[in-house]
N, C-alpha and C. Protein backbone atom coordinates (compact mmCIF):
# COMPACT_ATOMS: atom_id res chain seq x y z
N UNK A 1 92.17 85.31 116.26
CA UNK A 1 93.25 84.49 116.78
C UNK A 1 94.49 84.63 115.93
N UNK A 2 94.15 84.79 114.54
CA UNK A 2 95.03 84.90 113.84
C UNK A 2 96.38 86.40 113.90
N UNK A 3 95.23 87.44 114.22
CA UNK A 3 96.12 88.64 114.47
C UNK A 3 96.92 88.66 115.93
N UNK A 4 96.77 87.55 116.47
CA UNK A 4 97.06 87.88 118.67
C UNK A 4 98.72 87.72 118.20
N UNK A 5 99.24 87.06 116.98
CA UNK A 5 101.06 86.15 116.86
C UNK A 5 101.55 87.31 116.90
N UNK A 6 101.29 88.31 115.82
CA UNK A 6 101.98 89.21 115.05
C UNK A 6 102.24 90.52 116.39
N UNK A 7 100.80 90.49 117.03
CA UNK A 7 101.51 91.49 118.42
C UNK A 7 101.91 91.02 119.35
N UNK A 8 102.01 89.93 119.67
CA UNK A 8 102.89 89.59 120.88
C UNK A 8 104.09 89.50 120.70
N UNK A 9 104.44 89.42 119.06
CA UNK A 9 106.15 88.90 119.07
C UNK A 9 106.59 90.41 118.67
N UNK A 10 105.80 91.53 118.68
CA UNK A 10 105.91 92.89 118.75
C UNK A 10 106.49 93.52 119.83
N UNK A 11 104.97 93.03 121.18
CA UNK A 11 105.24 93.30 122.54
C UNK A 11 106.46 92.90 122.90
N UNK A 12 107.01 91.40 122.87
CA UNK A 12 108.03 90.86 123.68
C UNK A 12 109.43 91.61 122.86
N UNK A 13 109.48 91.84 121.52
CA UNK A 13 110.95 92.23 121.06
C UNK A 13 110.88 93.27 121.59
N UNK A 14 109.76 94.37 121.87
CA UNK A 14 109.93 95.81 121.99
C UNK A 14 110.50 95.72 123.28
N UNK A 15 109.83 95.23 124.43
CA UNK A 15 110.19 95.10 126.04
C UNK A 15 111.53 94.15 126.13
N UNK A 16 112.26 93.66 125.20
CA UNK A 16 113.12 92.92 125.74
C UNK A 16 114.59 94.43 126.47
N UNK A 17 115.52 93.90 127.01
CA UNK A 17 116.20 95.02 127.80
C UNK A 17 117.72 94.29 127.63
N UNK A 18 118.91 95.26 127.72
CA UNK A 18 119.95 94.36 127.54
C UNK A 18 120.73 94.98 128.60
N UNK A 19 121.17 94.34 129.43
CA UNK A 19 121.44 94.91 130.39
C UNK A 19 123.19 95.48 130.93
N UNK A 20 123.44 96.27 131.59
CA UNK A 20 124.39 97.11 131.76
C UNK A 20 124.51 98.02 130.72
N UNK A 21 125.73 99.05 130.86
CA UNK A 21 125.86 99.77 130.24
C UNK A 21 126.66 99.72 128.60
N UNK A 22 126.96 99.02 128.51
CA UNK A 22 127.86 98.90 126.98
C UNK A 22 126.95 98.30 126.60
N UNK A 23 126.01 97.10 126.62
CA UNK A 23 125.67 96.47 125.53
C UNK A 23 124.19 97.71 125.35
N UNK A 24 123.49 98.67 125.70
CA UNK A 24 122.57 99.70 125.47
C UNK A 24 122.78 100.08 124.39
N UNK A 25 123.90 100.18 123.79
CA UNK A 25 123.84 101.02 122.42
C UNK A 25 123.11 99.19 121.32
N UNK A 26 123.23 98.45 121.85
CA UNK A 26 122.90 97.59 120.43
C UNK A 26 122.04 96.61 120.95
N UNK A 27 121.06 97.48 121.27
CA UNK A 27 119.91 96.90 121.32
C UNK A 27 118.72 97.03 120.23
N UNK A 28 118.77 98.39 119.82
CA UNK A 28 117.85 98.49 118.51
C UNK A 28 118.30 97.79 117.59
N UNK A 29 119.91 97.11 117.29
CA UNK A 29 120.18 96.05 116.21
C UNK A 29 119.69 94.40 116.65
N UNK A 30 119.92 94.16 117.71
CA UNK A 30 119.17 92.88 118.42
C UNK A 30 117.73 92.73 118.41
N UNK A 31 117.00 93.76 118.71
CA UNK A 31 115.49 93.99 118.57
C UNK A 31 114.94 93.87 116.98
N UNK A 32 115.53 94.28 116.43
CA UNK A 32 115.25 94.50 114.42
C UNK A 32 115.64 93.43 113.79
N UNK A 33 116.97 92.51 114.24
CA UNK A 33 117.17 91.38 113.89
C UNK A 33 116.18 90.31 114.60
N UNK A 34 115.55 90.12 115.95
CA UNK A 34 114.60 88.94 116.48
C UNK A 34 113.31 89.41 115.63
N UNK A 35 112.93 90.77 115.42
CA UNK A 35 111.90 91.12 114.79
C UNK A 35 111.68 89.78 113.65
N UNK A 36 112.79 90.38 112.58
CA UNK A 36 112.76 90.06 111.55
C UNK A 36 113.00 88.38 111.13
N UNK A 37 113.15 87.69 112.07
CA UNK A 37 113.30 86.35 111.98
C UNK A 37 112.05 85.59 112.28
N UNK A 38 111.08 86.38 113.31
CA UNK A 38 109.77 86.17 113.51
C UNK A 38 108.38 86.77 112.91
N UNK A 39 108.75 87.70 112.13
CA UNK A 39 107.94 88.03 110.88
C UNK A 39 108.08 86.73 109.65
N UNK A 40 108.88 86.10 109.20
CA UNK A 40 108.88 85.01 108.22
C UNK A 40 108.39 83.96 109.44
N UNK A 41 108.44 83.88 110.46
CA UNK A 41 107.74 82.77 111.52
C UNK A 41 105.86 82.72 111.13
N UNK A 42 105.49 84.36 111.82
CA UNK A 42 104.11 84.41 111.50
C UNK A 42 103.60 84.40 110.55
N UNK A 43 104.36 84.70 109.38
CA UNK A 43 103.67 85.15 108.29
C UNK A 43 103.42 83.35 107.51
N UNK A 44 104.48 82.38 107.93
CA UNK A 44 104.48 80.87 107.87
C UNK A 44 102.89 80.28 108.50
N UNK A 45 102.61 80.65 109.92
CA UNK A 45 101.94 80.24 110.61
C UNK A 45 100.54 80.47 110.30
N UNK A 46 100.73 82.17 110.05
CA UNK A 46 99.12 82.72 109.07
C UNK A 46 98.83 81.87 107.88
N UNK A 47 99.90 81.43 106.87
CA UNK A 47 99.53 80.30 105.64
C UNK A 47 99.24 79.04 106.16
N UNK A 48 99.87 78.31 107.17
CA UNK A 48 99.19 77.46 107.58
C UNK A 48 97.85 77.24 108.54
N UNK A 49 97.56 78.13 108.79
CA UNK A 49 96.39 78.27 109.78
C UNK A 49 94.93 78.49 108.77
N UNK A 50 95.24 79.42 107.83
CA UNK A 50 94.71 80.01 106.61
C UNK A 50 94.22 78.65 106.13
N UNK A 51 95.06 77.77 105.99
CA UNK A 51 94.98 76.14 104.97
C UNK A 51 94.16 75.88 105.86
N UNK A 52 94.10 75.48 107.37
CA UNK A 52 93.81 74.40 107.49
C UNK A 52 92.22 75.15 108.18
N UNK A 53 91.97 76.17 108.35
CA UNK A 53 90.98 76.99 108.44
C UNK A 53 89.92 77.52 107.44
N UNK A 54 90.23 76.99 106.57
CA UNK A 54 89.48 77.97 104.71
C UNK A 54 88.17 77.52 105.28
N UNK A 55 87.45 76.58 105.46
CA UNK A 55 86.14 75.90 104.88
C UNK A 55 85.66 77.02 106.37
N UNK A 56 86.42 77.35 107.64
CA UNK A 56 85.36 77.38 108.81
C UNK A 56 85.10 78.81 108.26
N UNK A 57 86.17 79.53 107.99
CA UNK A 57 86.43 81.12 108.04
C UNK A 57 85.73 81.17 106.62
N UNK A 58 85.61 80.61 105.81
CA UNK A 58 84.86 81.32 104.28
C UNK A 58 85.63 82.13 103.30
N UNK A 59 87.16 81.63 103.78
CA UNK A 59 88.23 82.08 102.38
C UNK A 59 88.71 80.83 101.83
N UNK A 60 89.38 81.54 100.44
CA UNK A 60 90.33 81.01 100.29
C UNK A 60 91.14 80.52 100.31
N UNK A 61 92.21 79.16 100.24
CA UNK A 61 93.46 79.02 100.91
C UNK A 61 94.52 79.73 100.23
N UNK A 62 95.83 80.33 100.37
CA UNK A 62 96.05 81.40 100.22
C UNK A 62 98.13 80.81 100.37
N UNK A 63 98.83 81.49 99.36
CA UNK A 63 100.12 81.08 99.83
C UNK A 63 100.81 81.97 100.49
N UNK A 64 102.14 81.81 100.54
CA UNK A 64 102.99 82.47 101.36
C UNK A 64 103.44 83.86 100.89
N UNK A 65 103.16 84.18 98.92
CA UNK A 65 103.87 85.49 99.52
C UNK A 65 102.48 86.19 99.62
N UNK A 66 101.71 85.90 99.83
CA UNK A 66 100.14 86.60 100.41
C UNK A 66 99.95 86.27 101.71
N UNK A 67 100.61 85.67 102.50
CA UNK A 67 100.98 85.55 103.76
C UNK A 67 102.01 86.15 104.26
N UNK A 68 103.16 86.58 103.49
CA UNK A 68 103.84 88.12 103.34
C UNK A 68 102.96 88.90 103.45
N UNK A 69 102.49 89.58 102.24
CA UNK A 69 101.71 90.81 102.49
C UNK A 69 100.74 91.24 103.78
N UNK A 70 100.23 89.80 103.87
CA UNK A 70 99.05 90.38 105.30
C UNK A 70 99.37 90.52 106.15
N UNK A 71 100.72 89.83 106.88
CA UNK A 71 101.62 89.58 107.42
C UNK A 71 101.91 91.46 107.94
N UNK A 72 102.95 91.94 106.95
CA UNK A 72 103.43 93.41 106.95
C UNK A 72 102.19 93.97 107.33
N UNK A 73 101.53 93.76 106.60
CA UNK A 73 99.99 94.94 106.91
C UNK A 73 99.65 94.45 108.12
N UNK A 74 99.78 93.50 109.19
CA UNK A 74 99.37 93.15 109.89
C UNK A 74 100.50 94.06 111.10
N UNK A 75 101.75 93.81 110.85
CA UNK A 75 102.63 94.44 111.51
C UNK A 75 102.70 96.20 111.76
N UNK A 76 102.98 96.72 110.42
CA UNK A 76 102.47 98.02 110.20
C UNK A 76 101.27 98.22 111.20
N UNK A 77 100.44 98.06 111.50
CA UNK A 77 99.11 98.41 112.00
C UNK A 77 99.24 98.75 113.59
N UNK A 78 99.85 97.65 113.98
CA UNK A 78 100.22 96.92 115.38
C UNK A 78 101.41 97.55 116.18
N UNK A 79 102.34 97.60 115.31
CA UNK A 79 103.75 98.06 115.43
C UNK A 79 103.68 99.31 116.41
N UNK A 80 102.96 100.36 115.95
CA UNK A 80 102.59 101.94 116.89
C UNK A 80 102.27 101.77 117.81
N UNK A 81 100.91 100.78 118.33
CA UNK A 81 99.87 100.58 119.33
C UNK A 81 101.25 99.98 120.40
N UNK A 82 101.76 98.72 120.04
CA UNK A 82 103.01 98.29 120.74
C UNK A 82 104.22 99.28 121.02
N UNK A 83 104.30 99.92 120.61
CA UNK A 83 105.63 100.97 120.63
C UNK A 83 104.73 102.02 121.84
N UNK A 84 103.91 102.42 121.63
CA UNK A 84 103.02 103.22 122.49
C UNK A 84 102.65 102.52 124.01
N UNK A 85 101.94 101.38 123.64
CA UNK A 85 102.25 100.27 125.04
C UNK A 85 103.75 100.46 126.12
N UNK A 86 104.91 100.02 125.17
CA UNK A 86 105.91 99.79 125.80
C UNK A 86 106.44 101.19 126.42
N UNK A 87 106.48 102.03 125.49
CA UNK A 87 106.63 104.00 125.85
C UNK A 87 106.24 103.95 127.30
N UNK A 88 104.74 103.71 127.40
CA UNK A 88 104.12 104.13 128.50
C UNK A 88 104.43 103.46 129.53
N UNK A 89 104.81 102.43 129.14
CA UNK A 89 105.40 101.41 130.80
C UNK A 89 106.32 101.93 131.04
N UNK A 90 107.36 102.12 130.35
CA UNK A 90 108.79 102.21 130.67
C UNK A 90 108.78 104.09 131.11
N UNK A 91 107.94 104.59 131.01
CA UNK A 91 107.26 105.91 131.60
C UNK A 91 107.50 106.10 133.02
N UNK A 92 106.78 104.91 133.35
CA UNK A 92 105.86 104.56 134.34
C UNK A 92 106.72 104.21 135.41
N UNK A 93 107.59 103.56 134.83
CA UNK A 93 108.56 102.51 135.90
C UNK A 93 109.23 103.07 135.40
């Protein structure tokens, strides 16, 4: 449950679309900036979920910049599979 945040807010920045012709060029700066405001979102949500989860899951409770790290590693991983997703739709259609 914990990994489903980190790709959906992957999926939705990757598929978002800006529409007509002038604003196309600045969309990869709009997409990298929502990215990046919702990476410090999940990586918040993983430390609190982490807390209030330790005793069921059998860790540690754990802070935030280790909710950074898993966070990125979580993104990194995901990031391709989503980029590959969206490729193929926009293929498609």
């Amino acid at each position: 449950m914990l990994c489903l945040a980190p790709a959906w807010v992957l999926v939705s920045v990757t598929l978002w679309t800006v529409h007509g012709e002038r604003g196309k060029e600045m969309r990869p700066f709009f997409s990298l900036t929502g990215a990046g405001g919702f990476f410090f979102l999940s990586a918040w949500l993983l430390m609190i979920f982490a807390g209030i989860l330790h005793d069921e899951v059998g860790i540690n409770p754990f802070g935030y910049r280790t909710s950074l790290l898993a966070t990125i590693g979580l993104w990194l991983v995901l990031a391709p599979a989503a980029g590959a997703i969206a490729s193929s739709m926009r293929q498609r259609g």
